[in-house]
PDB file of N, CA and C in Angstrom:
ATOM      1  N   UNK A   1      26.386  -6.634 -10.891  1.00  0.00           N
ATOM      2  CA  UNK A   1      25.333  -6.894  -9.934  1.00  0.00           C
ATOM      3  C   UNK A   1      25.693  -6.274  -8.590  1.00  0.00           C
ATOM      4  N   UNK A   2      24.340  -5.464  -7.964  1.00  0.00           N
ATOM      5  CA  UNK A   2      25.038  -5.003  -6.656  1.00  0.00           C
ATOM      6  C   UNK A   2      24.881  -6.249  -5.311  1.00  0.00           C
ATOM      7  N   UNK A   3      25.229  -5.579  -4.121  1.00  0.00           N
ATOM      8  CA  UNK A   3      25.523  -6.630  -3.353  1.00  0.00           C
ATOM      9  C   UNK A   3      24.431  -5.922  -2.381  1.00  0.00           C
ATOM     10  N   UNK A   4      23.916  -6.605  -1.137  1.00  0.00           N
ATOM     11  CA  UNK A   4      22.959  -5.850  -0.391  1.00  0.00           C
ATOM     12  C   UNK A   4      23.408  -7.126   1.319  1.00  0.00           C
ATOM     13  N   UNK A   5      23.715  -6.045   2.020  1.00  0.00           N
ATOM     14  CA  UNK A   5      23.545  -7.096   3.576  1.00  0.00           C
ATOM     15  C   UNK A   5      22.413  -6.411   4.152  1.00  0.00           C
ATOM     16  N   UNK A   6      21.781  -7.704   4.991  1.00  0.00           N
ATOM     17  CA  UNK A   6      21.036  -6.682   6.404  1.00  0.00           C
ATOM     18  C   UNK A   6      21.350  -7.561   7.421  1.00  0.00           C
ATOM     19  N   UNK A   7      20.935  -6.193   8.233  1.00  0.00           N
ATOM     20  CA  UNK A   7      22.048  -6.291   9.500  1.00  0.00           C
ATOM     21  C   UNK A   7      20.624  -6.541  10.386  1.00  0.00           C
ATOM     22  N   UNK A   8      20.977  -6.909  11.330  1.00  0.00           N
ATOM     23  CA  UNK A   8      19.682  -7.125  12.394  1.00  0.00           C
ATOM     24  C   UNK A   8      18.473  -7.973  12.004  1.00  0.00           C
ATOM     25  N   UNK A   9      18.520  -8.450  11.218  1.00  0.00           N
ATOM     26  CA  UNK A   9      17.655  -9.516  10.828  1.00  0.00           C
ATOM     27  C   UNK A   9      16.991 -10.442  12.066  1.00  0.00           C
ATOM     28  N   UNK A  10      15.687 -10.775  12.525  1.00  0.00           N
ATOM     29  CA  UNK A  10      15.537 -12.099  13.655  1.00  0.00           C
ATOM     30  C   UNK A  10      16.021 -13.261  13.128  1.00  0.00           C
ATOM     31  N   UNK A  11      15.976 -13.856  14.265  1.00  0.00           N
ATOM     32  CA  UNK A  11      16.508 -15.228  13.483  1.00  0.00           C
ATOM     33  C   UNK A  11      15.458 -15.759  13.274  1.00  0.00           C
ATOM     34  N   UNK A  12      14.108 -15.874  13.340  1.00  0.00           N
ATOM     35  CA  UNK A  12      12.760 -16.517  13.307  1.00  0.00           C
ATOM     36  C   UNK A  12      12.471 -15.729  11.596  1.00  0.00           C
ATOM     37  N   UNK A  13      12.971 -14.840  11.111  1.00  0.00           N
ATOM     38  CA  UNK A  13      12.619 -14.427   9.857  1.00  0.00           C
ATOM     39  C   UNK A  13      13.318 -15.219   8.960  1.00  0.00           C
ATOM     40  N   UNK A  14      14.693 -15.178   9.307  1.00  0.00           N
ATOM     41  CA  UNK A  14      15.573 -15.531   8.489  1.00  0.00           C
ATOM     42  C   UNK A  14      15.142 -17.224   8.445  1.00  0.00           C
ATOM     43  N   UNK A  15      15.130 -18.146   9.518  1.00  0.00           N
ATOM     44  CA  UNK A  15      14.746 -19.646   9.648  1.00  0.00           C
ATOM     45  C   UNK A  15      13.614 -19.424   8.754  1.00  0.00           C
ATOM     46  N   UNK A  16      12.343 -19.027   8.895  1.00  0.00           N
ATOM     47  CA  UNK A  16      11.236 -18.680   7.880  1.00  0.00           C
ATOM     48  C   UNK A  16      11.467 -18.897   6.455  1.00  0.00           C
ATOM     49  N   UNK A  17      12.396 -17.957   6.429  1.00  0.00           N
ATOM     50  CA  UNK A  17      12.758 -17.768   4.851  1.00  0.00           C
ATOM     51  C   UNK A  17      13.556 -18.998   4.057  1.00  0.00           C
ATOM     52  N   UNK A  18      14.302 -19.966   5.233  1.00  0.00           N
ATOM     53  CA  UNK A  18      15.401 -20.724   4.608  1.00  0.00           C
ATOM     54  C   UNK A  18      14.294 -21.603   4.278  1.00  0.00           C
ATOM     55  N   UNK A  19      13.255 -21.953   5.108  1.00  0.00           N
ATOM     56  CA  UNK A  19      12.603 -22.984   5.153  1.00  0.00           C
ATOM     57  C   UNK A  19      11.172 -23.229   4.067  1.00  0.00           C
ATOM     58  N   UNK A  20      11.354 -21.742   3.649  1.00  0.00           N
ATOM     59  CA  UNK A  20      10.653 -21.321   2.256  1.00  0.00           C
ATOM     60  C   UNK A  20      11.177 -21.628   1.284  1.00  0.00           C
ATOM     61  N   UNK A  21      12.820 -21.314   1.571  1.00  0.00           N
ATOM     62  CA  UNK A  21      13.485 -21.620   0.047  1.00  0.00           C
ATOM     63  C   UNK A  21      13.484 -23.033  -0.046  1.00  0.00           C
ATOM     64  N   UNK A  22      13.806 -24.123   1.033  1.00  0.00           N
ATOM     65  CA  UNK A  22      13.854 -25.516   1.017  1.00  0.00           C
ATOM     66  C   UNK A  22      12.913 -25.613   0.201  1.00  0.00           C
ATOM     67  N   UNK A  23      11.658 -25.475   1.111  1.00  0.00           N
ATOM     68  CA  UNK A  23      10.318 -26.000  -0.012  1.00  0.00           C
ATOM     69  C   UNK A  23       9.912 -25.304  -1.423  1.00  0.00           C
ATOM     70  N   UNK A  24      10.638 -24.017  -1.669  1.00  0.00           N
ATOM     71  CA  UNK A  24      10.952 -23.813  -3.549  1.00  0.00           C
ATOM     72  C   UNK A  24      11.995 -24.761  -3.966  1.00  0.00           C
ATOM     73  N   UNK A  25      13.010 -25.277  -3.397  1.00  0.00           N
ATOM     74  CA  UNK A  25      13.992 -26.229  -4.306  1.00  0.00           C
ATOM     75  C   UNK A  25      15.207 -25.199  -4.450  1.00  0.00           C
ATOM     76  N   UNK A  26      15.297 -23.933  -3.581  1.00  0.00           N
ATOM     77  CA  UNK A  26      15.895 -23.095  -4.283  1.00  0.00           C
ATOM     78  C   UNK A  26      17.454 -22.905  -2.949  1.00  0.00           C
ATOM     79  N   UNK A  27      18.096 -22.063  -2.652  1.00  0.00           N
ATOM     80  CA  UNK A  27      18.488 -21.719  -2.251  1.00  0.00           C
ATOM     81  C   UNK A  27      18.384 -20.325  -1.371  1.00  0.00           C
ATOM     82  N   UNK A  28      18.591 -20.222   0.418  1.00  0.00           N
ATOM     83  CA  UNK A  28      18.317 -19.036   0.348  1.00  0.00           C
ATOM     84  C   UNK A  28      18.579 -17.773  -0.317  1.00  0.00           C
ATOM     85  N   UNK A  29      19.890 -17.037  -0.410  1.00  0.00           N
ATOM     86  CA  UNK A  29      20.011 -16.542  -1.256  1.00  0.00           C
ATOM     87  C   UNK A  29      19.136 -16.672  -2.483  1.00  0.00           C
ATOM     88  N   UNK A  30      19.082 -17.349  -3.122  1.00  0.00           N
ATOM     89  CA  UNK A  30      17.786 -17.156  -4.545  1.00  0.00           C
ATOM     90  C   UNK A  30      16.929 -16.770  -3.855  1.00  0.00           C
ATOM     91  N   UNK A  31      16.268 -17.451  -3.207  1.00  0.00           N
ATOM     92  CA  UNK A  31      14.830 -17.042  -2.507  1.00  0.00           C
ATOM     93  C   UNK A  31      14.636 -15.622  -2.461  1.00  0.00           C
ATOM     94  N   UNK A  32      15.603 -15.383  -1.632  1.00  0.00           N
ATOM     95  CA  UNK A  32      15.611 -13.714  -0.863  1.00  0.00           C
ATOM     96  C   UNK A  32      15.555 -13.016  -2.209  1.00  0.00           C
ATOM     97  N   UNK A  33      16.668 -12.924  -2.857  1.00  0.00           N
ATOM     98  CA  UNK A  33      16.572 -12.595  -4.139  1.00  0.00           C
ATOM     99  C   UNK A  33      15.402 -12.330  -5.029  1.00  0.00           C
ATOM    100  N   UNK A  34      14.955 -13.460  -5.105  1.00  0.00           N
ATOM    101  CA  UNK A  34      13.560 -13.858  -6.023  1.00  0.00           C
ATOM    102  C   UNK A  34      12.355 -12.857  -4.876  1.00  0.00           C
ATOM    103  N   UNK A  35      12.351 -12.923  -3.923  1.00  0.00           N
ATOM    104  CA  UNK A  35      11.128 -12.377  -2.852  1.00  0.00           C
ATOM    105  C   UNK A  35      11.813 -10.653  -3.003  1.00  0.00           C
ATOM    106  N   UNK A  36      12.676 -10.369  -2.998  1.00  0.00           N
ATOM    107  CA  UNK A  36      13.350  -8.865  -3.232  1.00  0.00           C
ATOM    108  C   UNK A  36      12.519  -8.128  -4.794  1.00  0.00           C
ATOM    109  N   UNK A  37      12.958  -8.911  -5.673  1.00  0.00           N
ATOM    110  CA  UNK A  37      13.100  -9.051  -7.326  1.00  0.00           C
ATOM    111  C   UNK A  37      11.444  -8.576  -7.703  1.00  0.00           C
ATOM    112  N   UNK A  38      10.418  -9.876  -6.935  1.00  0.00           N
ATOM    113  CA  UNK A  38       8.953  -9.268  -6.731  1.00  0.00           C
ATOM    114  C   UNK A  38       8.493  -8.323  -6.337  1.00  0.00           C
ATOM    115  N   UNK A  39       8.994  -7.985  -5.127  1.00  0.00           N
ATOM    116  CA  UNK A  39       8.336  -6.551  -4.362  1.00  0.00           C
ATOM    117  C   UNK A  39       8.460  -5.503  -4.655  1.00  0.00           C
ATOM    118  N   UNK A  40       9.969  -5.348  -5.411  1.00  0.00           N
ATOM    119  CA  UNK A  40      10.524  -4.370  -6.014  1.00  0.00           C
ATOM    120  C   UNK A  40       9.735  -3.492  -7.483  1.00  0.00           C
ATOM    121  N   UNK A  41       9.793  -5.026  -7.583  1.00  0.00           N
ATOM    122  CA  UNK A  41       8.913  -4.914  -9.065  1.00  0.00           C
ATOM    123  C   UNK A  41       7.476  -4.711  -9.410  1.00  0.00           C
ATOM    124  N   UNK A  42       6.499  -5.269  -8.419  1.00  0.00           N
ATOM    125  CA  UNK A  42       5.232  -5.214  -8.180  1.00  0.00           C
ATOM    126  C   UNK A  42       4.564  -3.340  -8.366  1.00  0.00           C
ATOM    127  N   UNK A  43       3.439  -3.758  -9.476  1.00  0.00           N
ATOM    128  CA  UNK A  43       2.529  -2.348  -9.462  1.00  0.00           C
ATOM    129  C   UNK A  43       2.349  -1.636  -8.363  1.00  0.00           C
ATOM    130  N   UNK A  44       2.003  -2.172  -7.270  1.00  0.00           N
ATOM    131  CA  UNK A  44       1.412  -2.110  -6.165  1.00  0.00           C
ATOM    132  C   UNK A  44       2.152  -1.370  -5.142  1.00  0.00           C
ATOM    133  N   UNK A  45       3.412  -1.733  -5.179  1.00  0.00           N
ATOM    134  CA  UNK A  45       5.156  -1.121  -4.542  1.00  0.00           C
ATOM    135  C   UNK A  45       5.137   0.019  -5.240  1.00  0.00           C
ATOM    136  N   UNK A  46       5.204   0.090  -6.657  1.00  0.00           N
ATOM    137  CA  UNK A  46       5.526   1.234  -7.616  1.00  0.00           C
ATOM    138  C   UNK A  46       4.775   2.365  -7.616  1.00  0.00           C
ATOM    139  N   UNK A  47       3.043   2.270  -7.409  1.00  0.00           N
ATOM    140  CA  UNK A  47       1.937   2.927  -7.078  1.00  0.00           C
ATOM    141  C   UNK A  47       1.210   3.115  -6.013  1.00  0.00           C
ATOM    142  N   UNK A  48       1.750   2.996  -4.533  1.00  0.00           N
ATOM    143  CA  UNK A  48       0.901   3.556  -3.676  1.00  0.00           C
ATOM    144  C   UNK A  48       1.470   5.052  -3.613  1.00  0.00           C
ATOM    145  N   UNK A  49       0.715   5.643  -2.738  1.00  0.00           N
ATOM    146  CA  UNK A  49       0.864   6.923  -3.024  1.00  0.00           C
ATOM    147  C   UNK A  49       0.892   7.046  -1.647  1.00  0.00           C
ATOM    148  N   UNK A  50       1.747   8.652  -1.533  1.00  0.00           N
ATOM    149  CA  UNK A  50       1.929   8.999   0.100  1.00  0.00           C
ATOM    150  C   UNK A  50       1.430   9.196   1.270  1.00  0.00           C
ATOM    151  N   UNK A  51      -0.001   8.782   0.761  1.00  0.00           N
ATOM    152  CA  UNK A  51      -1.291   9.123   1.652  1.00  0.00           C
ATOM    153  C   UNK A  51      -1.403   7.659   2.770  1.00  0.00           C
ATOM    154  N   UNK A  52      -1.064   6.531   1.526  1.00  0.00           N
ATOM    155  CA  UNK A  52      -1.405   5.418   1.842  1.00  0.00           C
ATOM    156  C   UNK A  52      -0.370   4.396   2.901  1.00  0.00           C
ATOM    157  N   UNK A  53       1.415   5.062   2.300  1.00  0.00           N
ATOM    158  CA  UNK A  53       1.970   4.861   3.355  1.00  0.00           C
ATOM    159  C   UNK A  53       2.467   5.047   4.093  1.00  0.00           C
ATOM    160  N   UNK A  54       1.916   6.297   4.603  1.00  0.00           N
ATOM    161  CA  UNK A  54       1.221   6.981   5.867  1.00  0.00           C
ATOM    162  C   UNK A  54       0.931   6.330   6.675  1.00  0.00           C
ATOM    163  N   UNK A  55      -0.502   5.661   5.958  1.00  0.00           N
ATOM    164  CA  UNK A  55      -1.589   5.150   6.649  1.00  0.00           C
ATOM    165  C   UNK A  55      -1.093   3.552   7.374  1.00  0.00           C
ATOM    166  N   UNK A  56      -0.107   2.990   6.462  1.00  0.00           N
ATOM    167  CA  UNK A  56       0.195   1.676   6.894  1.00  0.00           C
ATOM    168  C   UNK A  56       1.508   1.823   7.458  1.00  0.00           C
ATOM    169  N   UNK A  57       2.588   2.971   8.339  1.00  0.00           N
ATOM    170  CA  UNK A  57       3.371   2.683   8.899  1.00  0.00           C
ATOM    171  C   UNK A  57       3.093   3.748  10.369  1.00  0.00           C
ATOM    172  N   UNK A  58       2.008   4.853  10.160  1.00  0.00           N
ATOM    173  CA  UNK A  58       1.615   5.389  11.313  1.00  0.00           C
ATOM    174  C   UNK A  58       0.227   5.740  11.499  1.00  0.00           C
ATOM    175  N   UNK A  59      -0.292   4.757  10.870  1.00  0.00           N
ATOM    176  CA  UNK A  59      -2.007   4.800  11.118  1.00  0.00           C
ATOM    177  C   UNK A  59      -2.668   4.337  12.799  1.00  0.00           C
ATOM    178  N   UNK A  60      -3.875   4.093  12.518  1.00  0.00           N
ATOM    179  CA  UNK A  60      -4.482   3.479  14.030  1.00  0.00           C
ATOM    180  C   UNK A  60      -3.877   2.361  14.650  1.00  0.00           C
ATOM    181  N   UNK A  61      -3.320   1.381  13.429  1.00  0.00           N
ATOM    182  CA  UNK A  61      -2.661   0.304  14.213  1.00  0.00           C
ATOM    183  C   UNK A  61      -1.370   0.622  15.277  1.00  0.00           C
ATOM    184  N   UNK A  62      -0.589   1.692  15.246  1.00  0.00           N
ATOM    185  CA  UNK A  62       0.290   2.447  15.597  1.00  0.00           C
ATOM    186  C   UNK A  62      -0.194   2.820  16.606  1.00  0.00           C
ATOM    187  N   UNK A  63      -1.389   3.522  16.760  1.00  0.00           N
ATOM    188  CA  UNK A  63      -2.108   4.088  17.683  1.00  0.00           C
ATOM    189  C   UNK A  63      -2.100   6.150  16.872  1.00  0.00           C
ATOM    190  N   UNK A  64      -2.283   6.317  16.144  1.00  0.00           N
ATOM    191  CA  UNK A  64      -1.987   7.409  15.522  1.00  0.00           C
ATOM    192  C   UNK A  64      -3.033   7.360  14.372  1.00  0.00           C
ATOM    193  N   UNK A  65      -3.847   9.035  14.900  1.00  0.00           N
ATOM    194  CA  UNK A  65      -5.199   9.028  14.137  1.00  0.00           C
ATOM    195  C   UNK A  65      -4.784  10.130  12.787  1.00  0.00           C
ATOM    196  N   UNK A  66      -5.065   9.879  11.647  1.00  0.00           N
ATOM    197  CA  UNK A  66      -4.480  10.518  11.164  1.00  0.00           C
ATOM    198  C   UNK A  66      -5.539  11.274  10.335  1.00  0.00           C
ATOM    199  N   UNK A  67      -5.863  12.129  10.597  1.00  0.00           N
ATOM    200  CA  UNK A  67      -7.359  13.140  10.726  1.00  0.00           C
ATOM    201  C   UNK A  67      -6.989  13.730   9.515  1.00  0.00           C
ATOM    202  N   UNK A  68      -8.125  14.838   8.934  1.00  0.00           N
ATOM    203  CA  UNK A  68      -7.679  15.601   8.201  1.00  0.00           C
ATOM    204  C   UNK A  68      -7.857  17.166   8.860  1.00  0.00           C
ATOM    205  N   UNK A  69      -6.826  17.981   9.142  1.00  0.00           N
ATOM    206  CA  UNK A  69      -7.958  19.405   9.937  1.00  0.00           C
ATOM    207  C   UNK A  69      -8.489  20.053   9.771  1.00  0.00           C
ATOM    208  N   UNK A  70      -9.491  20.911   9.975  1.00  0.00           N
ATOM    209  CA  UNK A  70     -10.999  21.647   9.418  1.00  0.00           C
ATOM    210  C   UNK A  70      -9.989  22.905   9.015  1.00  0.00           C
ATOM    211  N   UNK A  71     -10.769  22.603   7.509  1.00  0.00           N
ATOM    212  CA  UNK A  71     -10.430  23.850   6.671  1.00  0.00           C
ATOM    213  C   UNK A  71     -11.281  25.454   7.312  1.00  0.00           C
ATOM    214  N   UNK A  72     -10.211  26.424   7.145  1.00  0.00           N
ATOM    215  CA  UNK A  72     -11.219  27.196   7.158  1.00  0.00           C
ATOM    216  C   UNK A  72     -10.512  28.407   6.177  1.00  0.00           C
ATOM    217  N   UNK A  73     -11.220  29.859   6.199  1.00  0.00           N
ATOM    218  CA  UNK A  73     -10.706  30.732   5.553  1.00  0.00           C
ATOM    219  C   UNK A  73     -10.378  32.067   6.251  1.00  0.00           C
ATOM    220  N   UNK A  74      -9.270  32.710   5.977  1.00  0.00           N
ATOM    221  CA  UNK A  74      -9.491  34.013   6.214  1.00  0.00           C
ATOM    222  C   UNK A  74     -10.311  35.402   5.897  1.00  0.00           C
ATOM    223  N   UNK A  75     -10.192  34.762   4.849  1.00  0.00           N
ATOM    224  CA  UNK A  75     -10.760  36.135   3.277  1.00  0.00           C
ATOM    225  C   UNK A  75     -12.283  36.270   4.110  1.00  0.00           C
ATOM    226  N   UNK A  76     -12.579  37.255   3.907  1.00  0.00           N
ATOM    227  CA  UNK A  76     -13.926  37.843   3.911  1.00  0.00           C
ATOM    228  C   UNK A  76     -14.870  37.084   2.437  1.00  0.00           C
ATOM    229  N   UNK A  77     -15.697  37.197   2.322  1.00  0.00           N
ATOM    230  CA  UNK A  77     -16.561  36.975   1.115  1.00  0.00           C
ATOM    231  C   UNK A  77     -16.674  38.443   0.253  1.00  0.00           C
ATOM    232  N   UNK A  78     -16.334  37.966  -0.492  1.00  0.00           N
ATOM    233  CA  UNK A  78     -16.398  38.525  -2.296  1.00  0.00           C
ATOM    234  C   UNK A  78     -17.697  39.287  -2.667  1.00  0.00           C
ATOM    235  N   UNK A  79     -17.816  40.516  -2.922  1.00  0.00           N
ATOM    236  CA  UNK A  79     -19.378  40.981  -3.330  1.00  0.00           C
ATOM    237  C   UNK A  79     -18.959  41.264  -4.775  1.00  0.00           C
ATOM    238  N   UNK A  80     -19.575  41.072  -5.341  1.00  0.00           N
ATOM    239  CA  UNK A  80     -19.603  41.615  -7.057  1.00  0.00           C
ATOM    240  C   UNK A  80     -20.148  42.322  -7.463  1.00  0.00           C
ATOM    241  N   UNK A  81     -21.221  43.143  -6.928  1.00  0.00           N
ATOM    242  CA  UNK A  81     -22.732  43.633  -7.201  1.00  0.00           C
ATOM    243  C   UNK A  81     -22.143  45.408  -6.596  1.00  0.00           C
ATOM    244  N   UNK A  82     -21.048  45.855  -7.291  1.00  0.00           N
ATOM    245  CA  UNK A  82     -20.973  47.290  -6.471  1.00  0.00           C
ATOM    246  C   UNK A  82     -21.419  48.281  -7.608  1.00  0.00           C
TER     247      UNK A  82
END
């Protein structure tokens, strides 16, 4: 089994979390564990795609518009008719 620390944690997350595991019956450690074990595992984690988290770590809420830019072409147009 591997081992995992984090460093910088708030303490308002971490109190959160103990006080989650109290009310599972569990231990923090399990908890964290068990809340790791889900996210990890979840379709949803496994299948967004790069567009999307984009959108949810530098989108508008960020303040960052994330446009698409106007296509255009170089090429001249194509005649067929010579």
């Amino acid at each position: 089994m591997a081992n995992i620390t984090i460093r910088d944690l708030p303490d308002n997350t971490k109190e959160n979390l103990r006080v989650l595991a109290a009310k599972s019956g569990v231990s923090l450690e399990a908890y964290a564990r068990l809340v790791l074990q889900k996210a990890s595992s979840s379709d949803s984690f496994l299948q967004q795609n790069i567009l999307d988290l984009a959108g949810k770590y530098f989108g508008r809420k960020y303040g960052v518009e994330l446009g698409l830019p106007e296509r255009s072409s170089t090429r001249g147009e194509i005649n067929f008719e010579q």
